[in-house]
PDB file of N, CA and C in Angstrom:
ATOM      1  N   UNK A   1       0.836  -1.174   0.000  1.00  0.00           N
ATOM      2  CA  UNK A   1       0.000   0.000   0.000  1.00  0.00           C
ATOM      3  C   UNK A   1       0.879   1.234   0.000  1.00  0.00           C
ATOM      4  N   UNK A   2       0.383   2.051  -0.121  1.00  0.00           N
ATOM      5  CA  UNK A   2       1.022   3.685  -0.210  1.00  0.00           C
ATOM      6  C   UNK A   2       1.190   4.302   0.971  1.00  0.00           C
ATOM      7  N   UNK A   3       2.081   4.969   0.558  1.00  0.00           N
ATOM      8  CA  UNK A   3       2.071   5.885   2.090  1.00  0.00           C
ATOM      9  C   UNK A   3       1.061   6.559   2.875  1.00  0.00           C
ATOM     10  N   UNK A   4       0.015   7.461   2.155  1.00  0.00           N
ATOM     11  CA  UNK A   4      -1.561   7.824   2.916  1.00  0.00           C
ATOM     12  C   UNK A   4      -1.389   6.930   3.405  1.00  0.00           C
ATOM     13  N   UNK A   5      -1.932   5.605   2.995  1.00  0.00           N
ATOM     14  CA  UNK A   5      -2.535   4.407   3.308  1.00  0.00           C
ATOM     15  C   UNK A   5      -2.234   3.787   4.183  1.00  0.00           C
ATOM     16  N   UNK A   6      -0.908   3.606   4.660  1.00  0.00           N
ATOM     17  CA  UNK A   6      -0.329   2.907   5.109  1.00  0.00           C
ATOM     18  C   UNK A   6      -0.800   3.947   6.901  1.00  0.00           C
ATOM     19  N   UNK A   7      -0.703   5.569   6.549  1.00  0.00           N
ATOM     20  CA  UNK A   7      -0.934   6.561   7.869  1.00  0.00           C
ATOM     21  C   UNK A   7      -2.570   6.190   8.376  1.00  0.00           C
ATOM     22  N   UNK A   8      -3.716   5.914   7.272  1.00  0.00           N
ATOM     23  CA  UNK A   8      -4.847   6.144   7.614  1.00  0.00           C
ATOM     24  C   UNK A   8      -4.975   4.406   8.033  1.00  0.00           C
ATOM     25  N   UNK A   9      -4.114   3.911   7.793  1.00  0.00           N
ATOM     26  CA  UNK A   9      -4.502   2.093   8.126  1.00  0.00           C
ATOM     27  C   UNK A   9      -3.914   2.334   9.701  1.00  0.00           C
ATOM     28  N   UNK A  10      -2.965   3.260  10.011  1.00  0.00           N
ATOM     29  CA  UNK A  10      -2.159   3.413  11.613  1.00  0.00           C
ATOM     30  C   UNK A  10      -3.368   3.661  12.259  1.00  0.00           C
ATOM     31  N   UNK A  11      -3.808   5.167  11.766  1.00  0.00           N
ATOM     32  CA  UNK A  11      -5.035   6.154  12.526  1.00  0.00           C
ATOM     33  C   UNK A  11      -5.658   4.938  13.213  1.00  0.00           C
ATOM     34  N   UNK A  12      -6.302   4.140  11.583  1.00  0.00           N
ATOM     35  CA  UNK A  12      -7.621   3.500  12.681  1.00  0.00           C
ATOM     36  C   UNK A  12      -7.042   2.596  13.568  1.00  0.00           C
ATOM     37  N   UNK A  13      -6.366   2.213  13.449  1.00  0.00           N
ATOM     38  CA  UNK A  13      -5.806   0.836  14.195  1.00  0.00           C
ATOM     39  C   UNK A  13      -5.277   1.257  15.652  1.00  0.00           C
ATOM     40  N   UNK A  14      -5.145   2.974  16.059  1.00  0.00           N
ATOM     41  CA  UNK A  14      -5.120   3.357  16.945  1.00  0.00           C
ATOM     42  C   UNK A  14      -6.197   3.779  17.532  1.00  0.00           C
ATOM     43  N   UNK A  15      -6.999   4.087  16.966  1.00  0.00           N
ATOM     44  CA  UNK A  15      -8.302   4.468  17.131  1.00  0.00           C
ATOM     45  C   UNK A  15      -9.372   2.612  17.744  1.00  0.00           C
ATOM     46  N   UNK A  16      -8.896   1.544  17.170  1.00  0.00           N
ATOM     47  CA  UNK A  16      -9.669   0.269  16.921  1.00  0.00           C
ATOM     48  C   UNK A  16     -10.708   0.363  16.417  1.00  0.00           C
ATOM     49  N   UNK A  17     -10.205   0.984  15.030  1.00  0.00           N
ATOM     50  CA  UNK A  17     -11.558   0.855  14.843  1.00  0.00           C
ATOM     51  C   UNK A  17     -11.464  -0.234  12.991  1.00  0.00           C
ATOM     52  N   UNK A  18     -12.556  -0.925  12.765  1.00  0.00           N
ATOM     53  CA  UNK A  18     -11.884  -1.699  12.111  1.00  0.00           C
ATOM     54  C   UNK A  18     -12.248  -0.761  10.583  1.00  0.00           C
ATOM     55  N   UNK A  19     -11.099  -1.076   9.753  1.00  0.00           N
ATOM     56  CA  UNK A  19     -11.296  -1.142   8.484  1.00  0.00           C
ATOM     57  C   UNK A  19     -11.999  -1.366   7.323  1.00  0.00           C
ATOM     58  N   UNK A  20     -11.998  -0.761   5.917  1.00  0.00           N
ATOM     59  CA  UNK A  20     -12.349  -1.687   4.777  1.00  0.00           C
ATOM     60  C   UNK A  20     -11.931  -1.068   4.122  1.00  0.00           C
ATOM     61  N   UNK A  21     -10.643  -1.752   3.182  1.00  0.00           N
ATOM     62  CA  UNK A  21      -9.403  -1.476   2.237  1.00  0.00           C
ATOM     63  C   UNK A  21     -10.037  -2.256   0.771  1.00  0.00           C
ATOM     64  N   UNK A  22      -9.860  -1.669  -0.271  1.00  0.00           N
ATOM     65  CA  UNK A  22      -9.751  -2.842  -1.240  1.00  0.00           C
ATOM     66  C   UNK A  22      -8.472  -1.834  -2.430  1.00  0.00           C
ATOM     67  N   UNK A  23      -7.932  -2.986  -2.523  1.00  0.00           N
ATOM     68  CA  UNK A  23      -6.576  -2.237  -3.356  1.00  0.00           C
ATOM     69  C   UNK A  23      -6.978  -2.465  -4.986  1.00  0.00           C
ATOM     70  N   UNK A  24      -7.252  -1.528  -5.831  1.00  0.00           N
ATOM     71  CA  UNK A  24      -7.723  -1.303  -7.318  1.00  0.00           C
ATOM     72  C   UNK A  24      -6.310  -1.800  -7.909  1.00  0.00           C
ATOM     73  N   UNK A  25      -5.085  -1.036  -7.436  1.00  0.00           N
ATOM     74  CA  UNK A  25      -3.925  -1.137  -8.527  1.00  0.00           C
ATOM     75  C   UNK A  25      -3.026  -0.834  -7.321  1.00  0.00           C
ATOM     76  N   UNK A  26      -1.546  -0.713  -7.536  1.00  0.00           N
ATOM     77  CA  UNK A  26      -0.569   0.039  -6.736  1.00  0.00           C
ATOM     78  C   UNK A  26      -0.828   0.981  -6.638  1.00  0.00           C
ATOM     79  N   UNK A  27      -1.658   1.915  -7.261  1.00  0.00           N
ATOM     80  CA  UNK A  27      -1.394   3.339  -6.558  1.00  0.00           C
ATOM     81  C   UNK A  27      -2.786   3.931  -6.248  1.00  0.00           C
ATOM     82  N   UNK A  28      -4.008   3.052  -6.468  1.00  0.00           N
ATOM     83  CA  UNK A  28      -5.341   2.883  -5.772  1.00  0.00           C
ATOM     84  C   UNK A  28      -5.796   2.091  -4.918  1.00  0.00           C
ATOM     85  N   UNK A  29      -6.192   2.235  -4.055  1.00  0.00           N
ATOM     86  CA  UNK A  29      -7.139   2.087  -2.869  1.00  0.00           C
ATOM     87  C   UNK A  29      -8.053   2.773  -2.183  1.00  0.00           C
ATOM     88  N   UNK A  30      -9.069   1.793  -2.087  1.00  0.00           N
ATOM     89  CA  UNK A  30     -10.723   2.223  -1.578  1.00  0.00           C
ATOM     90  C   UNK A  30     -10.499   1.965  -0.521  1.00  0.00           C
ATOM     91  N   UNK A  31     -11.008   3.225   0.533  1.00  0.00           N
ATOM     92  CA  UNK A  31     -11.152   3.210   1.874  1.00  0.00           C
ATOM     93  C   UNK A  31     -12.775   2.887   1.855  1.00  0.00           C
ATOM     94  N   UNK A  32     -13.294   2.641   2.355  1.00  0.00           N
ATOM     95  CA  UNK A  32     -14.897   2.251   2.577  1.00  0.00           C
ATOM     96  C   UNK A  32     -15.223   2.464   4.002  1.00  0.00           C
ATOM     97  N   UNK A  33     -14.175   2.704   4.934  1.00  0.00           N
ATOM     98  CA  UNK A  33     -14.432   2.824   6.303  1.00  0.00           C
ATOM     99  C   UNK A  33     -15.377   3.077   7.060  1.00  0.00           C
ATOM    100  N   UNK A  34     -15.510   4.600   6.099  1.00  0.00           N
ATOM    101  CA  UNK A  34     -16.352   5.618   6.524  1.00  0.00           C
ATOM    102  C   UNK A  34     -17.821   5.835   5.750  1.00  0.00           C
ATOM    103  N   UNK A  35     -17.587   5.313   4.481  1.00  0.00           N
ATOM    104  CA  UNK A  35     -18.594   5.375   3.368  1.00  0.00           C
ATOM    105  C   UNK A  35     -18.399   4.478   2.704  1.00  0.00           C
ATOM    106  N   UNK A  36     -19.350   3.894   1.822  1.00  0.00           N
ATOM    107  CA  UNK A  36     -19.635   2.778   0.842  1.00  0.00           C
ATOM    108  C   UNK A  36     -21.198   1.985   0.876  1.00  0.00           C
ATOM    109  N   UNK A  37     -20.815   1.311  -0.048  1.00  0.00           N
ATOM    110  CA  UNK A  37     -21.970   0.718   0.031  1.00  0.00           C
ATOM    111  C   UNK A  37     -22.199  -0.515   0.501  1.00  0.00           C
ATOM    112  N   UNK A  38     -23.240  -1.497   0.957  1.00  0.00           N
ATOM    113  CA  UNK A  38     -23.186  -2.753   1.897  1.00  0.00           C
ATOM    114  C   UNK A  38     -22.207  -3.663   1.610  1.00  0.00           C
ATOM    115  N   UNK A  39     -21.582  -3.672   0.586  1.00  0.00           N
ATOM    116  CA  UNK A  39     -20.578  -4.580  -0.043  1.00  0.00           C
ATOM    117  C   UNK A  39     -19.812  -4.891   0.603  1.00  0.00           C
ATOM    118  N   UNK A  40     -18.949  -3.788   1.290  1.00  0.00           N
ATOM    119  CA  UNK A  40     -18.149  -3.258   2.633  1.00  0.00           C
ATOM    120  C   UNK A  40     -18.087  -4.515   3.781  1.00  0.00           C
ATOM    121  N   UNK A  41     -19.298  -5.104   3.558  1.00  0.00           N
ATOM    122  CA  UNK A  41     -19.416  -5.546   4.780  1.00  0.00           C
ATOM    123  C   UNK A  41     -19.849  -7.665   4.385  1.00  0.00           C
ATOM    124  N   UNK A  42     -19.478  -7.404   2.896  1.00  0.00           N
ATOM    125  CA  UNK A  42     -19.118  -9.146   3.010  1.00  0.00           C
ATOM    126  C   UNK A  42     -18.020  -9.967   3.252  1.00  0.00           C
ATOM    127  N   UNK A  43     -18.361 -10.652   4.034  1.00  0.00           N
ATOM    128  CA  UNK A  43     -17.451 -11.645   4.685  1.00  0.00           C
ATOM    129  C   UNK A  43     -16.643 -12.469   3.911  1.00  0.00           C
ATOM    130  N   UNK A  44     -15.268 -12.570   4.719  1.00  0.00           N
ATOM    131  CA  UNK A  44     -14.143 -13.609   3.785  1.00  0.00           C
ATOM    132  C   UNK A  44     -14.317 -14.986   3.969  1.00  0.00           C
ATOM    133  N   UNK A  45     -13.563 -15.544   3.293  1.00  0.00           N
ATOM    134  CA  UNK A  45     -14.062 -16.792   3.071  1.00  0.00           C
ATOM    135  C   UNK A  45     -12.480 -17.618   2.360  1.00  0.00           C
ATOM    136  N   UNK A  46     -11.799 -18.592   3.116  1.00  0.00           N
ATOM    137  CA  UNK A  46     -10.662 -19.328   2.276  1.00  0.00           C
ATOM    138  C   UNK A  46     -11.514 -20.335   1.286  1.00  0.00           C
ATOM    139  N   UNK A  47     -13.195 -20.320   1.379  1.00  0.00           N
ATOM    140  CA  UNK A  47     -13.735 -21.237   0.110  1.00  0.00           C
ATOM    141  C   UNK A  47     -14.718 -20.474  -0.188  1.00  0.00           C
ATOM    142  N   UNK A  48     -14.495 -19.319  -1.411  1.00  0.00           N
ATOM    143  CA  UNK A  48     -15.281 -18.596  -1.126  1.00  0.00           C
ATOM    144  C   UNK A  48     -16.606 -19.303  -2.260  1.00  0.00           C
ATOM    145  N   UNK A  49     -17.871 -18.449  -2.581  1.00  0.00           N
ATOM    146  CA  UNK A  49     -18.921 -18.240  -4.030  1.00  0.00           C
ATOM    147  C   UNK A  49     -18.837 -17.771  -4.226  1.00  0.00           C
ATOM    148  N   UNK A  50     -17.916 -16.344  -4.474  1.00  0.00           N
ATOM    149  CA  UNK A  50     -17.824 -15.390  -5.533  1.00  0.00           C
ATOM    150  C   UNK A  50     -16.404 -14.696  -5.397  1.00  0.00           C
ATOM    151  N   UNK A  51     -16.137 -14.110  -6.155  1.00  0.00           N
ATOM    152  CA  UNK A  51     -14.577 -13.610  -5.983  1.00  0.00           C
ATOM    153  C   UNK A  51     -14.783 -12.358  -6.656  1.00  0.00           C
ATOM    154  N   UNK A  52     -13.868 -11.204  -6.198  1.00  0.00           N
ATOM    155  CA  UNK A  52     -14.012  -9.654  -6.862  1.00  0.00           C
ATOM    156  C   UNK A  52     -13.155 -10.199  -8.156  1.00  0.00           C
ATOM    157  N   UNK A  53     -13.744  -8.811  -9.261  1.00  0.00           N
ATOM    158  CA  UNK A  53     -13.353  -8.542 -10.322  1.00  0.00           C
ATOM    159  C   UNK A  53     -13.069  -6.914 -10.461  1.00  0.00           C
ATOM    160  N   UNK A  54     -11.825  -6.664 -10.754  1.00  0.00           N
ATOM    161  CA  UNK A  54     -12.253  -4.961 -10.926  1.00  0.00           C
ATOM    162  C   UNK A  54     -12.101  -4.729 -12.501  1.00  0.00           C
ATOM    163  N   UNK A  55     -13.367  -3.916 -12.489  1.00  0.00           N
ATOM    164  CA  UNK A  55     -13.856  -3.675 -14.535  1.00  0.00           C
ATOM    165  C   UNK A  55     -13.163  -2.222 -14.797  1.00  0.00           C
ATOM    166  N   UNK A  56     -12.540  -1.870 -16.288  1.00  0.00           N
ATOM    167  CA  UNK A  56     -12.456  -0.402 -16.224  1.00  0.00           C
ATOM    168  C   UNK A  56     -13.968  -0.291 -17.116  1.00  0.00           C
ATOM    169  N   UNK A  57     -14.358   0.908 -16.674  1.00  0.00           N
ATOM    170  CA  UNK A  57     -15.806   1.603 -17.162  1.00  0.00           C
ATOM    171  C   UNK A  57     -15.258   2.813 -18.330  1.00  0.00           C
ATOM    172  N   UNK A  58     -14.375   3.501 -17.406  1.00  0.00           N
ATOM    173  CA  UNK A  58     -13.873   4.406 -18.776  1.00  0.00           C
ATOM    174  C   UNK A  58     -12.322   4.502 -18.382  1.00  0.00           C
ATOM    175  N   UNK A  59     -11.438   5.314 -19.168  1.00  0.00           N
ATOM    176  CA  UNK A  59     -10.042   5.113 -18.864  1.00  0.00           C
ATOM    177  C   UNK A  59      -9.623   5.296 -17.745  1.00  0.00           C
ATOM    178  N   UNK A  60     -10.574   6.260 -17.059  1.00  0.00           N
ATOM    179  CA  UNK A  60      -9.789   6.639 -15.729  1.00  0.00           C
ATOM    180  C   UNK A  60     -11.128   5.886 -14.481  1.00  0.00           C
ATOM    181  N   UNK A  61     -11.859   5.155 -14.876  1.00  0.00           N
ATOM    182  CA  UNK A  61     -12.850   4.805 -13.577  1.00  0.00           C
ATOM    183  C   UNK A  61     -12.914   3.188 -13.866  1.00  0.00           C
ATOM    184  N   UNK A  62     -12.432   2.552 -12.790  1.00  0.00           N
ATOM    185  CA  UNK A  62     -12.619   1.371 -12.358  1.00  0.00           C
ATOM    186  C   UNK A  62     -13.928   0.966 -11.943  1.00  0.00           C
ATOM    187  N   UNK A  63     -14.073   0.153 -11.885  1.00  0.00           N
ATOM    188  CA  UNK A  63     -15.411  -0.649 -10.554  1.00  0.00           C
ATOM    189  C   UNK A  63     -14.898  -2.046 -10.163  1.00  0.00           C
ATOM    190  N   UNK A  64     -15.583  -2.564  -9.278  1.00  0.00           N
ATOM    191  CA  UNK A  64     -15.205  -3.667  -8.719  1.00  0.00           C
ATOM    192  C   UNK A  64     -16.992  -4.308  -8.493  1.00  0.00           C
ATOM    193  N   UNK A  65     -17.032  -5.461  -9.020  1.00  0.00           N
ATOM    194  CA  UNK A  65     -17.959  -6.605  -9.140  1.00  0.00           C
ATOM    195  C   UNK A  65     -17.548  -7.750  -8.480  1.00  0.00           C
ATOM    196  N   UNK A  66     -18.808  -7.832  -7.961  1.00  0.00           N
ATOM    197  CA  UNK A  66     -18.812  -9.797  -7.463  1.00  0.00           C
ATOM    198  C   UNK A  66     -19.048 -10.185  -8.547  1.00  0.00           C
ATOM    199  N   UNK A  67     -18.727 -11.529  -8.702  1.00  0.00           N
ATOM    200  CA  UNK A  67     -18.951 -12.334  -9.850  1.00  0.00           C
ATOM    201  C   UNK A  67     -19.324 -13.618  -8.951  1.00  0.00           C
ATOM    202  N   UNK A  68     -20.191 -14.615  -8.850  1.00  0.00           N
ATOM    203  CA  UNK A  68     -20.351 -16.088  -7.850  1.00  0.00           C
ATOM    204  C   UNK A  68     -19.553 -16.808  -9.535  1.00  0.00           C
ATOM    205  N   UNK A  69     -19.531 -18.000  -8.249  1.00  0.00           N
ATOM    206  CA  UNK A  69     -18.382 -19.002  -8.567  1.00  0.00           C
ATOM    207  C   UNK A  69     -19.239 -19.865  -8.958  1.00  0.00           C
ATOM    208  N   UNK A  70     -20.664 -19.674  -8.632  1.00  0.00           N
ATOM    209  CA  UNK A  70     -21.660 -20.710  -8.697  1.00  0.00           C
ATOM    210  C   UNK A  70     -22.748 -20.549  -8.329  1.00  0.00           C
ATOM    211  N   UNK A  71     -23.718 -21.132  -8.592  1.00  0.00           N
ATOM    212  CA  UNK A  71     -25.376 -20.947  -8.366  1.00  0.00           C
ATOM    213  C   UNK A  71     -24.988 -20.913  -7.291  1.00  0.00           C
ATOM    214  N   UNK A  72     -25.700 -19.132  -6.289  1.00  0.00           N
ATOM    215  CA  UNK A  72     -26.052 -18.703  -5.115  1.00  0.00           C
ATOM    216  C   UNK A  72     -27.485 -18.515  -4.858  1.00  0.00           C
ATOM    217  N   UNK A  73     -28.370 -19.419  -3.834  1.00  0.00           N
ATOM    218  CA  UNK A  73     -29.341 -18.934  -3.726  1.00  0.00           C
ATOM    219  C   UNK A  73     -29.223 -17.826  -2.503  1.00  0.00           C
ATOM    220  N   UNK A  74     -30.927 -17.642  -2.945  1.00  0.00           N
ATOM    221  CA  UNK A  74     -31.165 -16.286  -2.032  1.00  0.00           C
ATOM    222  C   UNK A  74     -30.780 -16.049  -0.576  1.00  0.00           C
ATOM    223  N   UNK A  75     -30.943 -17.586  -0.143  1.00  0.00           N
ATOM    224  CA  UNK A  75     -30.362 -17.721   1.610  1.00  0.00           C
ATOM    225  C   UNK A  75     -28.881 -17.905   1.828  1.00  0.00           C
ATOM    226  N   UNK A  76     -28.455 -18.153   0.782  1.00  0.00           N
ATOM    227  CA  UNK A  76     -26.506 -18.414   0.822  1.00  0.00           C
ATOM    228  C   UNK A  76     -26.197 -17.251   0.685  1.00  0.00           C
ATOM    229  N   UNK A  77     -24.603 -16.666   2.090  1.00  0.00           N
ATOM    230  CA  UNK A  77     -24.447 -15.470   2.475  1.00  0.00           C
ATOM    231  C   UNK A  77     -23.539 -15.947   0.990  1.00  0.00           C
ATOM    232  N   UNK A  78     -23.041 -14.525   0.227  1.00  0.00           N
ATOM    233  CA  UNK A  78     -22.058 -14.082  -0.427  1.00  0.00           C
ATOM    234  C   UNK A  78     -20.738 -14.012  -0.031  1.00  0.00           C
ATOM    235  N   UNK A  79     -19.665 -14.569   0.076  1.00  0.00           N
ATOM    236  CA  UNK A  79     -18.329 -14.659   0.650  1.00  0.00           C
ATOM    237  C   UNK A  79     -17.294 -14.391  -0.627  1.00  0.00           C
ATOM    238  N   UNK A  80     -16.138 -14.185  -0.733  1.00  0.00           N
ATOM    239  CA  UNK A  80     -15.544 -14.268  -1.326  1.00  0.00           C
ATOM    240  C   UNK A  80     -13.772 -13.528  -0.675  1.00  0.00           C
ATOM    241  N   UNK A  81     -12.837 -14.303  -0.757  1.00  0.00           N
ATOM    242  CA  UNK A  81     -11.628 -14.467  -0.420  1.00  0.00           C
ATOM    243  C   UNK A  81     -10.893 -13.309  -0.586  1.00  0.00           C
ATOM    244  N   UNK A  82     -10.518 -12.339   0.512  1.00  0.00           N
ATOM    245  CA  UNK A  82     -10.418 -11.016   0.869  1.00  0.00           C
ATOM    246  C   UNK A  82      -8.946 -10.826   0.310  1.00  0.00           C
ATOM    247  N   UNK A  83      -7.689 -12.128  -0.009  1.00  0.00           N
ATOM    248  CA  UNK A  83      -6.779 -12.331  -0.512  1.00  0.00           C
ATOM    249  C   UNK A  83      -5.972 -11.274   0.450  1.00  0.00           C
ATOM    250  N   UNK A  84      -5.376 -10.875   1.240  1.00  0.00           N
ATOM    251  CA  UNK A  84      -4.705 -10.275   1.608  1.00  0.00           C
ATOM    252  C   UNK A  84      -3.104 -10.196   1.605  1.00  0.00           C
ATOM    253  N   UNK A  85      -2.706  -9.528   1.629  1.00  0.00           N
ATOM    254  CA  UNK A  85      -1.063  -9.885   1.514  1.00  0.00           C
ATOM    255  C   UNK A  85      -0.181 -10.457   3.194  1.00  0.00           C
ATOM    256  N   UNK A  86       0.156 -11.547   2.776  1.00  0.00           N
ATOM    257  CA  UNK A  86       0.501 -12.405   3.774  1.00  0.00           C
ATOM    258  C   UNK A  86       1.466 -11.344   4.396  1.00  0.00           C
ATOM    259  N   UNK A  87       1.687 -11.758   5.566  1.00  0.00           N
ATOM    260  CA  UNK A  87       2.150 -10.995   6.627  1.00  0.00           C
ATOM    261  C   UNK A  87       2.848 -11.959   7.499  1.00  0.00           C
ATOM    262  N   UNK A  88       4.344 -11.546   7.748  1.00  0.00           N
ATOM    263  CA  UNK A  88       5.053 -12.469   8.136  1.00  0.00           C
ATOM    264  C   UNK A  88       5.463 -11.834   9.834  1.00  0.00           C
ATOM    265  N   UNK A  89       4.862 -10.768  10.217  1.00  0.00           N
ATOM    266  CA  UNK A  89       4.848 -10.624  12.003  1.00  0.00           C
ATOM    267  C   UNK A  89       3.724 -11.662  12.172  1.00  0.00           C
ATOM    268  N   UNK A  90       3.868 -11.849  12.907  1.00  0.00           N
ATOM    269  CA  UNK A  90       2.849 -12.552  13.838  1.00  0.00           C
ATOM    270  C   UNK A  90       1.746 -12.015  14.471  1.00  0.00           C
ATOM    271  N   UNK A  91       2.281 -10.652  15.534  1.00  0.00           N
ATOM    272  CA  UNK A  91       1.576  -9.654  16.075  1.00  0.00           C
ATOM    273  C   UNK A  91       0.737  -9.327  14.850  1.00  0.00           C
ATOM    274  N   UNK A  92       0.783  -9.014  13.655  1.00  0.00           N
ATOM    275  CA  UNK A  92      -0.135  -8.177  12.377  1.00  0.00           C
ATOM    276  C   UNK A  92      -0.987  -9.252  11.864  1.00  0.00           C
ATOM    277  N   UNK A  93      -1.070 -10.445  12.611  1.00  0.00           N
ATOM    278  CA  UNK A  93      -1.738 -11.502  12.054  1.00  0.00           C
ATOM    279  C   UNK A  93      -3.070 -11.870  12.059  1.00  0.00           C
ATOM    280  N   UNK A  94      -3.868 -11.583  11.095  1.00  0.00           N
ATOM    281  CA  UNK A  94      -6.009 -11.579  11.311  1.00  0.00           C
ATOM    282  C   UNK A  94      -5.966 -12.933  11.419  1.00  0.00           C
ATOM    283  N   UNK A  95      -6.536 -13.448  12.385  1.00  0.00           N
ATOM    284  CA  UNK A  95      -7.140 -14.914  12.557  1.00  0.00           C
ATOM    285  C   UNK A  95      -8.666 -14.771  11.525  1.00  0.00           C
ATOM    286  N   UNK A  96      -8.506 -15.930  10.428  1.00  0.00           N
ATOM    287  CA  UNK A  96      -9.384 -16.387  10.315  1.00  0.00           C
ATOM    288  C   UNK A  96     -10.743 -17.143  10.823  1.00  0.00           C
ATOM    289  N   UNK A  97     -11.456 -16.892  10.898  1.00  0.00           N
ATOM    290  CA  UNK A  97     -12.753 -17.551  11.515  1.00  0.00           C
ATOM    291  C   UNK A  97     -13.672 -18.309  10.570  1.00  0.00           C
ATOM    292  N   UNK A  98     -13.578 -18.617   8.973  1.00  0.00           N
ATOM    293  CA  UNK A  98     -14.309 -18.925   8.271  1.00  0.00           C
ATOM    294  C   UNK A  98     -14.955 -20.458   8.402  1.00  0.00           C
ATOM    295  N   UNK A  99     -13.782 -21.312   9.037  1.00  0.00           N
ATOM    296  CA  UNK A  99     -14.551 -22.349   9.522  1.00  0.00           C
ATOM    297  C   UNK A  99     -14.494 -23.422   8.119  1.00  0.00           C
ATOM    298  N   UNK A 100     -13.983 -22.962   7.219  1.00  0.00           N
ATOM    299  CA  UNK A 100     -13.456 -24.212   5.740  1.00  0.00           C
ATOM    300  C   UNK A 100     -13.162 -25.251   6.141  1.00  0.00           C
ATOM    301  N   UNK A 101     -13.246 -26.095   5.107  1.00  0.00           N
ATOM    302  CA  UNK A 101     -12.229 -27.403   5.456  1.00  0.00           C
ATOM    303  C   UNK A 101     -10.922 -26.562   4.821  1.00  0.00           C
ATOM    304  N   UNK A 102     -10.392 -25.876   4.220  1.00  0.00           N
ATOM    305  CA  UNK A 102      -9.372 -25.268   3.387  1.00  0.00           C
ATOM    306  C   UNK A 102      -8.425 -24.279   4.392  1.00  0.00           C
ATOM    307  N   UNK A 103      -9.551 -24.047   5.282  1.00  0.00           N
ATOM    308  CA  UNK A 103      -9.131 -22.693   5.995  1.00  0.00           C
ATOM    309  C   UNK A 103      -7.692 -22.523   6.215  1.00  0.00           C
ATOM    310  N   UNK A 104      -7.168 -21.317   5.779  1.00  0.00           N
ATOM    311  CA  UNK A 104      -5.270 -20.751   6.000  1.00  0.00           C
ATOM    312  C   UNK A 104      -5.242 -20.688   7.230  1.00  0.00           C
ATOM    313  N   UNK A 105      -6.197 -20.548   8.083  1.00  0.00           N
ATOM    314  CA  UNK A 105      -6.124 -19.942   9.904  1.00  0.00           C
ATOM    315  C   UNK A 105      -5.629 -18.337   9.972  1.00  0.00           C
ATOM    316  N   UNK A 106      -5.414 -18.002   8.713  1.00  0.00           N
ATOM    317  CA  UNK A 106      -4.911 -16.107   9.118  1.00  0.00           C
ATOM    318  C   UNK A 106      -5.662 -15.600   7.408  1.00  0.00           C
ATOM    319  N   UNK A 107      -5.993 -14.701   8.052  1.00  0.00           N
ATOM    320  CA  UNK A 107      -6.180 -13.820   5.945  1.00  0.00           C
ATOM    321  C   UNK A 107      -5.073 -12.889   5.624  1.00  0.00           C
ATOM    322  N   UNK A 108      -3.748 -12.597   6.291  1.00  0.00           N
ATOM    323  CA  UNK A 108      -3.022 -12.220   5.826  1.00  0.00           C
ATOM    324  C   UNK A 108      -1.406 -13.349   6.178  1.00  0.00           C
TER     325      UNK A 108
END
């Protein structure tokens, strides 16, 4: 991540307050922290049904889409694998909770 990024990922983390990052390219990233839309708030998954895609719309505007992996019905939550960049402290380490048979035990 970038330098902002790297200050506003400190802020909250001093603050505890939790996050939502999604990295477009090296030199983009969506904060959603504060604003976004419910998307923000689907859960990871090491087996996921859907996985992000980011589309360009015009030269300079991205988007980012779910795409399922597979027939989702209406009662199956939406998950898809938050991919994070592994992290070799220990202390910086997110325990997974997804509960897979696959499960990594950390998302970074």
């Amino acid at each position: 991540m970038g330098s902002v990024t790297d200050l506003i990922e400190r802020r909250y983390r001093s603050q505890r307050k939790y996050y939502y990052f999604f990295r477009i390219n090296d030199e983009v990233v969506i904060d959603a922290t504060m604003k976004g839309n419910i998307a923000r708030l689907i859960n990871h998954s090491c087996m996921p049904n859907c996985f992000a895609k980011i589309m360009s719309l015009r030269e300079d505007e991205d988007q980012i889409i779910l795409i399922a992996k597979k027939d989702v019905s209406a009662e199956d939550e939406l998950i898809f694998d938050y991919r994070f960049e592994v992290d070799q402290n220990d202390e910086l380490k997110v325990p997974c909770l997804c509960g897979a048979p696959n499960c990594r035990k950390f998302m970074n």
